[in-house]
Structures are given as C-alpha cells and as structure tokens.
Protein backbone atom coordinates (compact mmCIF):
# COMPACT_ATOMS: atom_id res chain seq x y z
CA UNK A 1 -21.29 -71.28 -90.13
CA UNK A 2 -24.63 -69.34 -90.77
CA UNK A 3 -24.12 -66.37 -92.31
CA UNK A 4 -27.04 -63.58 -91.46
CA UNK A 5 -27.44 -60.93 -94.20
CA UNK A 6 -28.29 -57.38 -93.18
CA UNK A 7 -29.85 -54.60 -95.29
CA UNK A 8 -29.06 -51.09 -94.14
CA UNK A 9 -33.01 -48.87 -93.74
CA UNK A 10 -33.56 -45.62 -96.09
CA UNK A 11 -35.32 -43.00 -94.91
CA UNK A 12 -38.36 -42.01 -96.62
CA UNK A 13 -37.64 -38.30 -97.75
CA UNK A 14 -44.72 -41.15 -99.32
CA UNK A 15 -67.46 -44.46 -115.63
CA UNK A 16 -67.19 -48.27 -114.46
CA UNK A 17 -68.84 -50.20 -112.65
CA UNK A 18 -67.82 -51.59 -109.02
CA UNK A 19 -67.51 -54.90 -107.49
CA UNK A 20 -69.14 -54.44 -104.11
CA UNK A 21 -66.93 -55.68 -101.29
CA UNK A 22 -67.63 -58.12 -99.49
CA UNK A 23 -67.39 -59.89 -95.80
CA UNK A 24 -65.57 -63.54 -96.80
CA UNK A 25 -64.09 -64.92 -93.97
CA UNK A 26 -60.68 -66.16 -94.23
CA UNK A 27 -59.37 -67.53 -90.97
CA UNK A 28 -60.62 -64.83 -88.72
CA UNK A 29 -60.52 -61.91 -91.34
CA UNK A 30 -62.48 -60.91 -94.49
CA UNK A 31 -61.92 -60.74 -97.72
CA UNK A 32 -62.16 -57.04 -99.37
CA UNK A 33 -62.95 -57.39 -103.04
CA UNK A 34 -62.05 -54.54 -105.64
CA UNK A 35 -62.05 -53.63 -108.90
CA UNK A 36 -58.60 -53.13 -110.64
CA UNK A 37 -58.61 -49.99 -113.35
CA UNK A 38 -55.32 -49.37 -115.52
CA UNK A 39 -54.41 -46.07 -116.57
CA UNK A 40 -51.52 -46.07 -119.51
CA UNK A 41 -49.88 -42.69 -117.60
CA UNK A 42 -48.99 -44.63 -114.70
CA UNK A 43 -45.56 -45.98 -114.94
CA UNK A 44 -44.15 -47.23 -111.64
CA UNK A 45 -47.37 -45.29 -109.02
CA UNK A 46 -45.71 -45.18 -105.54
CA UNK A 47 -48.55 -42.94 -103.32
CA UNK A 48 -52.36 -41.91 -103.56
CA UNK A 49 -54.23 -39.73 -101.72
CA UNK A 50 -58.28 -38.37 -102.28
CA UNK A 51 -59.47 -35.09 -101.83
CA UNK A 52 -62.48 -33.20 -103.40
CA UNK A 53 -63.44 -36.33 -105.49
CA UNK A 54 -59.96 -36.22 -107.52
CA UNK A 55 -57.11 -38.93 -106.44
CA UNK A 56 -53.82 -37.38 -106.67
CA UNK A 57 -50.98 -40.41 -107.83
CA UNK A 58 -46.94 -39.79 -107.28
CA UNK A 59 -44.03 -41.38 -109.44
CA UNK A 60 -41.41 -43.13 -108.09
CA UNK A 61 -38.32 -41.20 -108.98
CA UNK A 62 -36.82 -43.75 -110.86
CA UNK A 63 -39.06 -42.77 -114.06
CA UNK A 64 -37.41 -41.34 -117.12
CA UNK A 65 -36.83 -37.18 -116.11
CA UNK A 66 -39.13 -36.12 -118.80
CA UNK A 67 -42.11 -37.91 -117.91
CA UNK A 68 -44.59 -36.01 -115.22
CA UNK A 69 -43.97 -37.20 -111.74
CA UNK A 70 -48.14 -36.45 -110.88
CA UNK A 71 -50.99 -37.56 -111.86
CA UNK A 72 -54.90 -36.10 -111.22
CA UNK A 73 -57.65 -39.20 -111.71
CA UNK A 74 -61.43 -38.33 -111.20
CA UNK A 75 -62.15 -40.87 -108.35
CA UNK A 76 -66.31 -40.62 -109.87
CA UNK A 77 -65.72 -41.66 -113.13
CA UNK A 78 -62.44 -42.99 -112.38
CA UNK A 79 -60.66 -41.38 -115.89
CA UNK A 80 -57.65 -39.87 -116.30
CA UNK A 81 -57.79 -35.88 -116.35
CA UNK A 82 -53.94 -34.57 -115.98
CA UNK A 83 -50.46 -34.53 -115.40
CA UNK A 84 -48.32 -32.44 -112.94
CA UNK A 85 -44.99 -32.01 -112.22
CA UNK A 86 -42.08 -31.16 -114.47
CA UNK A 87 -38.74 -33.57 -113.24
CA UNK A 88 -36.40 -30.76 -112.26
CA UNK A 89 -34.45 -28.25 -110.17
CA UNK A 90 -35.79 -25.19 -111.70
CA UNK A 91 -38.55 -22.56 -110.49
CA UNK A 92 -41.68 -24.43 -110.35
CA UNK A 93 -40.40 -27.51 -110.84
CA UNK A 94 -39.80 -30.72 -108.69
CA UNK A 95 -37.12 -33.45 -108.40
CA UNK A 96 -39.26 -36.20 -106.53
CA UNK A 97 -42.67 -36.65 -104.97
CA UNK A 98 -41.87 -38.14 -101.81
CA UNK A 99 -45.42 -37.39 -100.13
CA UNK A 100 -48.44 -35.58 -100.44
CA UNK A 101 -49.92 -33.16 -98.24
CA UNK A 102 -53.36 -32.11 -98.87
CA UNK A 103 -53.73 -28.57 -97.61
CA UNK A 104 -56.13 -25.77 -96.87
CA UNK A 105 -57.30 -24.79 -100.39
CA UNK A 106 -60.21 -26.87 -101.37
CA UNK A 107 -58.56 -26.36 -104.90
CA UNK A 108 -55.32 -27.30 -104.33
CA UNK A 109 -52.57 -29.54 -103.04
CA UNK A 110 -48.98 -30.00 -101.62
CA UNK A 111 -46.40 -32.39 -102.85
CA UNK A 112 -43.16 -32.96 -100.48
CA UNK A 113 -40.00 -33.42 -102.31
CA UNK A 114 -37.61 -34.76 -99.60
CA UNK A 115 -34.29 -34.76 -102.18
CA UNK A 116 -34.31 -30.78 -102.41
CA UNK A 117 -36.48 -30.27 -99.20
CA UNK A 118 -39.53 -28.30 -100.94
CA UNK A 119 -42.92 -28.34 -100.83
CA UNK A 120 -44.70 -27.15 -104.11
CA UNK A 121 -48.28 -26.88 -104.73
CA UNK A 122 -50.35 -27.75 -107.35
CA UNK A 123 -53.99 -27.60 -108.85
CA UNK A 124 -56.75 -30.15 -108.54
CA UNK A 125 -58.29 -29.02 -111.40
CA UNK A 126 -56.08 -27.06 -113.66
CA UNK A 127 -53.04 -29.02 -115.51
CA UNK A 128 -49.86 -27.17 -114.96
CA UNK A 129 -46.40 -28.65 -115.48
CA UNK A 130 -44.82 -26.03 -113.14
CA UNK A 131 -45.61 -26.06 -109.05
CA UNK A 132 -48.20 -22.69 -108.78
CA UNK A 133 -46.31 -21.66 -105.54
CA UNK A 134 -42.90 -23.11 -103.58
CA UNK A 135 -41.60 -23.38 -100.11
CA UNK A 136 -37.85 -23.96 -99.54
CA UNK A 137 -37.81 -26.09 -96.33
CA UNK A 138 -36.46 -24.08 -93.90
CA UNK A 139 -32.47 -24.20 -93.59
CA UNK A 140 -32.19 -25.02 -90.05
CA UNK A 141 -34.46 -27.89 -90.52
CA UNK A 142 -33.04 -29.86 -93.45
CA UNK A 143 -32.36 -33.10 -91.04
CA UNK A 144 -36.33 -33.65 -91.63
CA UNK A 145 -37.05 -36.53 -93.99
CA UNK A 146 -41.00 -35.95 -93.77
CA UNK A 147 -43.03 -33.39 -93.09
CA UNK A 148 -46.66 -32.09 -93.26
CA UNK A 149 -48.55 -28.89 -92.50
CA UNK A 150 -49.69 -28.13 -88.80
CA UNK A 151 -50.70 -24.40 -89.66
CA UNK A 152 -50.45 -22.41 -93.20
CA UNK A 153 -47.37 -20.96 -91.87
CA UNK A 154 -45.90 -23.88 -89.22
CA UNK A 155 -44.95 -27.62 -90.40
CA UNK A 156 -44.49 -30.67 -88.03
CA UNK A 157 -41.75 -33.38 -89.16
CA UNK A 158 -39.90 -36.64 -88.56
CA UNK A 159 -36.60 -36.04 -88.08
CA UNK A 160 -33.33 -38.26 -88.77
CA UNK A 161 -31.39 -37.30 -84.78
CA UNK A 162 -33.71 -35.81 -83.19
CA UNK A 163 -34.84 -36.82 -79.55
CA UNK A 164 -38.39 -36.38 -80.37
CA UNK A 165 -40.47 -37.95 -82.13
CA UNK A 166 -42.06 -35.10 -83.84
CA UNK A 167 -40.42 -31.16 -84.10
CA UNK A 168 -42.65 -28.13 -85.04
CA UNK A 169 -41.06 -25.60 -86.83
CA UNK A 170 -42.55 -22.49 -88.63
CA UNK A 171 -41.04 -20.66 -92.00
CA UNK A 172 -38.93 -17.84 -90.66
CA UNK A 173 -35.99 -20.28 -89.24
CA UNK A 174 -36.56 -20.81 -85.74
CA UNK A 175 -37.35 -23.95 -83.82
CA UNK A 176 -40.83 -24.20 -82.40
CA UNK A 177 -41.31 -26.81 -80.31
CA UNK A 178 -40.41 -30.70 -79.87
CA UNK A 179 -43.32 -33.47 -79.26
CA UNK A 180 -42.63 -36.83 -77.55
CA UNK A 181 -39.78 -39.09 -77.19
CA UNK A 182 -38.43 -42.20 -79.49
CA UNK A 183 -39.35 -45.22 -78.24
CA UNK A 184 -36.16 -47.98 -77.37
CA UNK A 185 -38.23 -51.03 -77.98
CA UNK A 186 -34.94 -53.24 -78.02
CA UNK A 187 -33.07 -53.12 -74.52
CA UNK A 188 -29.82 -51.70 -76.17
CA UNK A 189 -28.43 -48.69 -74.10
CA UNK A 190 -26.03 -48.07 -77.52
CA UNK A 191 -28.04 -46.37 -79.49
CA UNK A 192 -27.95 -42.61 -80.11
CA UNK A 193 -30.89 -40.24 -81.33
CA UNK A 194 -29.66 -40.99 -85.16
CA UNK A 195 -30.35 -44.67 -84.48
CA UNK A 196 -33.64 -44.47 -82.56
CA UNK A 197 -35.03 -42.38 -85.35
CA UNK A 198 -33.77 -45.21 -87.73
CA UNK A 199 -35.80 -48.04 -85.61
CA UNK A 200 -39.38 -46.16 -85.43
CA UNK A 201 -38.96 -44.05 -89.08
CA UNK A 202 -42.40 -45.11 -90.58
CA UNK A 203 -44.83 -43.50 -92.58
CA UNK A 204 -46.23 -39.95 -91.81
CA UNK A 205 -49.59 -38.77 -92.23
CA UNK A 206 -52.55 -36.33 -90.63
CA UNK A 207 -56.44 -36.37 -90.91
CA UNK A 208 -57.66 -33.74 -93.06
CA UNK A 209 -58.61 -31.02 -90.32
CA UNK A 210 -54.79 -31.40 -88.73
CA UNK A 211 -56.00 -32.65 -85.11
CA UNK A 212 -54.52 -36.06 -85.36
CA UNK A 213 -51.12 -36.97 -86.67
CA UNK A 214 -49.81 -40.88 -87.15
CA UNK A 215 -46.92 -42.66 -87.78
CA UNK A 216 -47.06 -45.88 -88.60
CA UNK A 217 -43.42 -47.85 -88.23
CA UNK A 218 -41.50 -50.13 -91.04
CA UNK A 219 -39.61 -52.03 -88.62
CA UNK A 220 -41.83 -52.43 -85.54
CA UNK A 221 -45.65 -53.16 -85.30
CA UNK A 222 -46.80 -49.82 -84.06
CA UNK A 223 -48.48 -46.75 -84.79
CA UNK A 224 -47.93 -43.21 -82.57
CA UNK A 225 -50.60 -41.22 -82.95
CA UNK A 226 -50.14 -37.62 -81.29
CA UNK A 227 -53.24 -35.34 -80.86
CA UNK A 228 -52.52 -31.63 -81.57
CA UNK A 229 -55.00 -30.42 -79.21
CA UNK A 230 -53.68 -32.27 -75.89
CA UNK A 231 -49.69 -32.57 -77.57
CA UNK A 232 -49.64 -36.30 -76.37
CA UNK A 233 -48.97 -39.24 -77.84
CA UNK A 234 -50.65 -42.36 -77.60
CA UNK A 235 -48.95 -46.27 -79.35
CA UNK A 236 -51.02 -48.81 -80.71
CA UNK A 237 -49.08 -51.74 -80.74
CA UNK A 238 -50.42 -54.76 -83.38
CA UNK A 239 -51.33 -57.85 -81.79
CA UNK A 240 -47.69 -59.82 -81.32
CA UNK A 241 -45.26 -56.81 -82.36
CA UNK A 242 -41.89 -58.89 -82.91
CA UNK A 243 -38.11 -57.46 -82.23
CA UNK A 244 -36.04 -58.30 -85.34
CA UNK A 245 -32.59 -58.74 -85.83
CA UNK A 246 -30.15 -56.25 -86.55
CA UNK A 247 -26.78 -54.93 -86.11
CA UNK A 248 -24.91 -51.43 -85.66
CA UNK A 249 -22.69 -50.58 -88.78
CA UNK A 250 -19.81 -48.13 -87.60
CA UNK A 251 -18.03 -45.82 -90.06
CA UNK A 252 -16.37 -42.68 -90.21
CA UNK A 253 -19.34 -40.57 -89.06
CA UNK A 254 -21.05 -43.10 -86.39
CA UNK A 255 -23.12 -45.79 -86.40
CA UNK A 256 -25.74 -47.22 -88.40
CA UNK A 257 -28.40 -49.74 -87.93
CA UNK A 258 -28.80 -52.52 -90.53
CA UNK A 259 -31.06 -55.22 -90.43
CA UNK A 260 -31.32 -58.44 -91.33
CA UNK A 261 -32.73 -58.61 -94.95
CA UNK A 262 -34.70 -60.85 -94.41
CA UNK A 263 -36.61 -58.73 -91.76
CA UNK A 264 -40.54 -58.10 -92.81
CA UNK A 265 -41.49 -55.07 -93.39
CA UNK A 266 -44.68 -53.80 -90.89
CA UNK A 267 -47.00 -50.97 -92.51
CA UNK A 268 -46.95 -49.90 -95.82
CA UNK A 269 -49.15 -47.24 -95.38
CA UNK A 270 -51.68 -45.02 -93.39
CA UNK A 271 -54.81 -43.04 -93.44
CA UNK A 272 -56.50 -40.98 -91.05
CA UNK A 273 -60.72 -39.83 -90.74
CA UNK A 274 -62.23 -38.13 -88.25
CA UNK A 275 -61.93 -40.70 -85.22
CA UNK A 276 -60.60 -44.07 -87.10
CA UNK A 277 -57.21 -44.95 -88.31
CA UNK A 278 -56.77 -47.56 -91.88
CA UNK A 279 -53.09 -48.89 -91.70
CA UNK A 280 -51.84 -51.00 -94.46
CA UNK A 281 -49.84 -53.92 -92.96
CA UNK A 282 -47.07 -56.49 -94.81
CA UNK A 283 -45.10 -58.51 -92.81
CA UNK A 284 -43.17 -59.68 -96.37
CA UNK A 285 -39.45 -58.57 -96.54
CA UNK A 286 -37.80 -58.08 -99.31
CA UNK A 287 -36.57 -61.00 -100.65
CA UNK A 288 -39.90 -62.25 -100.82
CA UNK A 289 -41.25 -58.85 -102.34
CA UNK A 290 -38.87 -59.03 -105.28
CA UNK A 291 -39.88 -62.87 -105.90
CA UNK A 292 -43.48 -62.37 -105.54
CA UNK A 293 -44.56 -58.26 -105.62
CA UNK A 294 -46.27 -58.44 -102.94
CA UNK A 295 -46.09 -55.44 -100.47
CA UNK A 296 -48.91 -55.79 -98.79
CA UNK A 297 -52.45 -57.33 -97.92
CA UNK A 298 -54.05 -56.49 -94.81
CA UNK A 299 -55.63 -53.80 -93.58
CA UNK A 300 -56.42 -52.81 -90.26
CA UNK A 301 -58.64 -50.14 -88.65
CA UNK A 302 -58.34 -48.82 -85.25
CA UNK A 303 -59.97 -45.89 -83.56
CA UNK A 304 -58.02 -43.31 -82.08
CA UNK A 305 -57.91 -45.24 -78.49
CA UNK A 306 -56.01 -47.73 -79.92
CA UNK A 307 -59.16 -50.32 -80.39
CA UNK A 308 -58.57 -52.86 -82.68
CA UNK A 309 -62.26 -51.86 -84.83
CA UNK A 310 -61.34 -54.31 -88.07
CA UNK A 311 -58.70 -55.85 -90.22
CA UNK A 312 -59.61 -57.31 -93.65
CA UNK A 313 -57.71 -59.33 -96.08
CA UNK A 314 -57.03 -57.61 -99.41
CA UNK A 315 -58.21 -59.51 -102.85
CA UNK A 316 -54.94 -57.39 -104.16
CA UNK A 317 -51.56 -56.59 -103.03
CA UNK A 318 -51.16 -52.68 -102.51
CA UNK A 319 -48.67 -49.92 -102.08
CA UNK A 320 -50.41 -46.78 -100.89
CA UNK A 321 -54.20 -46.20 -99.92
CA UNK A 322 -56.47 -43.64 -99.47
CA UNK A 323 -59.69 -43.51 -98.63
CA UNK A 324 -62.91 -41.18 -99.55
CA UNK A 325 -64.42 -41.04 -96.18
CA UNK A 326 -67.66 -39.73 -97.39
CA UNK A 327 -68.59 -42.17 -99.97
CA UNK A 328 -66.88 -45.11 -98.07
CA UNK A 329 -64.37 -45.63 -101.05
CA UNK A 330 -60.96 -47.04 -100.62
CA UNK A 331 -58.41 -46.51 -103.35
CA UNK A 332 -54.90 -48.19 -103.68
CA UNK A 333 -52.43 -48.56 -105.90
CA UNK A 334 -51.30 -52.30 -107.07
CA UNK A 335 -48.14 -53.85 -107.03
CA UNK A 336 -48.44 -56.33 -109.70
CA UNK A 337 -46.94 -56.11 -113.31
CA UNK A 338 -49.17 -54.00 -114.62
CA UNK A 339 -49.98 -51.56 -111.64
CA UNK A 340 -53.41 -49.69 -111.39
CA UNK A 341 -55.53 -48.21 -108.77
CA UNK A 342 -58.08 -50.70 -106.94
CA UNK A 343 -61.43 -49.58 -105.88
CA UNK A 344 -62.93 -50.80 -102.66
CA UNK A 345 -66.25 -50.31 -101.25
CA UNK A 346 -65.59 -49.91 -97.05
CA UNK A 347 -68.19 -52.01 -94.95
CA UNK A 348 -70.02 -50.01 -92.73
C-alpha cells in the first residue's frame, strides 16, 4: 500500500562592481546573471525590500533573541550601515519581522510583526534598537496574518476565516469594508472560510503609491491583484496552474487542510511598480528544498492585465526580491550556505 504524506500549511504572520545581466536562452527563458555580496550581520535573511536607495533585510525568528532582527544596506555602495530591532515584548521593541511595509515617510519604514500583531516603525537612516513609533493591531482584527497600509490611518489584510479575500479596517476598532471573494479552485463543496483562506494564503504586497495590491499564492499558480481605485480584483493564472493533493484534518476545533508534502511550493515572492508585477516562482517542495536549498529560480513579470511580459531563469536560487525601479536593480536574498544579497541588472 502507498502511503501519501501530508504536511499541514502555516500561515505567514514576509562599492563593487556589477556583472551586467544578461539575455542567455535556456529552453525558452533567459538567464539573469548577478553578483552575490556577503554581509557577516546576516544570519539566516528571510525578506528584502528597497526604498530611497537603502535595502531594508528581516531575520528569520529563529536567530538567537539578542541579535537585531533588521538590517539597513546602502543598495549604491552596497555596505552595511545598521542594525534595527531589539528581539522583544517591550516598548519599542519587536518579537518577529514577518513583513515589511514601506510607508509614507520618505525617511522611514514599517515592519509587521504577525506573533504580537504590531506594526513598528523604524529609520532609514538613523540606527535605533527600539521601534521610533508602535501600532497595536487593532483587537477586533487579530484573525489577520498580513497586513499593509491602505491610508496612514486604515490597513488592508489577509485574513485566516474570512469570506473575502481582502478586509479594510482602520485604527479605532471598527470594520471597514470587505474586498472580493476566495476562490474554490478544487470542486470540494466541504470547505469553510478557514479552509479557503488556507488554499489561496500567499504572499502580500502593494506598489509604493498604494493603488495596486497582489497576492501571490503558495499552493496554487495565481496572483489576485485588486486595484484600490475600481475595488476589483483581477487573477493571473501561470501557464498550467496544477490542483495538488491534499486532505482535511479534523480536530477538536474543525478542520484543517494538509497537503501532501511533497506538494511544490508556487511563488516565493512578489513585487509591484507602477504598471508591472515581478513574482518569484518555485515549483520545489520541501523535501527537495531541504536536500538541495533551493527555493526558487524563476522570475516572471506580468503587467497589471495579466500579460505574461517576461520570465527569466535565475543564475541563483532566492528567497525574497525587491527591486529599485528607477535604476532597474533587482536585489534578492540567497538561499545557499552562506546567504547574501544578489544584484541584478533588469533588461529593459
């Protein structure tokens, strides 16, 4: 008898010279060339993110609790400047850096810790082990694992049982408003809102003026991106997405999905610019990941129609990207034994 193994899905509560890139084909997609730089600070870099010609790095968790969770790299000179954020419960400080949200201060920006639902901000260009200013997610609203600004004083999140796909909310309490619906892409009529938000949970991020907001799925090969302006959603679908196998766990407070571990994992990662989309794709599971590190390889970029623009092969396996739209600069962190932050030059 075959015996399938299942793994139940956690929410995500994300001066040198350059090599040029360059257009190589393999197959049908080029290769993307980059220059691998090491910083001793890192330990075990999870996310990146640009803004104002500084990358901002996160810590996974899992680091020893006295060690910074942040790091600030100038993306120019591409040196290490500071670290940020004391491992802690206390005022100011900050007991994971889930995400990153970059904010409306040209001097500033907002890390998400999903494990004690805050959002604390920091400096881009003043060290500081404490958070300069704090926001206690709203009570009301704990059930959302990721969240970003929509307004200075109104969030938008992914939520664990909602109906929607996206809920607005603002700081005094109350529910706003609730965007879209989850997607059933399996046929099963058993699954409640808890388990549709466990089939599309993905990655959440907006472009930097708040018009566009994406999430790009673990488990399915899709992206919803939702314009703020209109309030509808539109799916971009990758070019065979696949149903995997998995099962419905039932315990004392409901059910569960679990999926086979040997399921691949879809995007890794997303980025949005003014009217394009960069996704970072896998398709490795986790059995292979833990033989091999490799997350993931391919990139692809779409407009916001849903147009297919590019996809590229990656000369290195990567984590978390972000891109300087300006100077065509793609950053990411790699997921080999010594991890660093690859610079790409984008094609035109």
């Amino acid at each position: 008898m075959k015996i399938k193994l299942y793994v139940i899905p956690l929410f995500i509560f994300i001066i040198l010279p350059f090599a040029c890139s360059e257009k190589i084909r393999i197959g049908e997609n080029p290769l993307l060339e980059s220059e691998k730089i090491e910083f001793e600070e890192l330990r075990i870099p999870r996310k990146v993110r640009y803004k104002n010609g500084k990358l901002v790095v996160s810590e996974n968790s899992r680091i020893s609790p006295d060690l910074p969770l942040i790091h600030v790299i100038d993306s120019k000179k591409m040196s290490y400047m500071f670290s940020q954020g004391k491992n802690g419960f206390g005022p100011g400080e900050i007991s994971d850096a889930t995400d990153f949200d970059l904010g409306f201060n040209d001097s500033t920006f907002w890390v998400y810790s999903a494990v004690e639902k805050r959002i604390s901000e920091f400096s881009l260009f003043e060290k500081s082990d404490l958070a300069i200013n704090q926001i206690k997610q709203p009570v009301n609203f704990f059930k959302a694992y990721s969240c970003l600004f929509l307004t200075d004083s109104t969030f938008i999140g992914i939520f664990v049982d909602s109906p929607y796909q996206l809920v607005e909310f603002g700081l005094d309490n109350e529910f706003e408003k609730g965007y879209g619906t989850l997607e059933n892409f399996t046929g099963r009529k058993d699954l409640d809102n808890f388990n549709l938000a466990q089939i599309n949970s993905g990655w959440f991020n907006s472009n930097a003026d708040k018009s566009v907001f994406a999430i790009a799925s673990i488990f399915y090969d899709k992206i919803d991106v939702f314009d703020t302006k209109t309030k509808e959603f539109k799916v971009i679908y990758g070019p065979e997405p696949e149903l995997f196998d998995f099962e419905l766990y039932q315990d004392e407070s409901g059910a569960s999905v679990i999926w086979a571990v040997d399921t691949p994992y879809q995007y890794r990662d997303i980025e949005l610019g003014k009217d394009k989309i960069y996704a970072l794709y896998g398709g490795i599971s986790e059995p292979e990941i833990n033989r091999t590190s490799e997350i993931a390889r391919n990139l692809r970029v779409f407009d916001f129609d849903g147009n297919l623009l590019e996809q590229y092969y990656l000369d290195r396996s990567l984590v978390s990207i972000a891109i300087d739209f300006e100077n065509k600069k793609m950053y990411g962190i790699t997921t080999d034994k010594e991890p660093g932050i690859a610079v790409y030059s984008l094609p035109d």
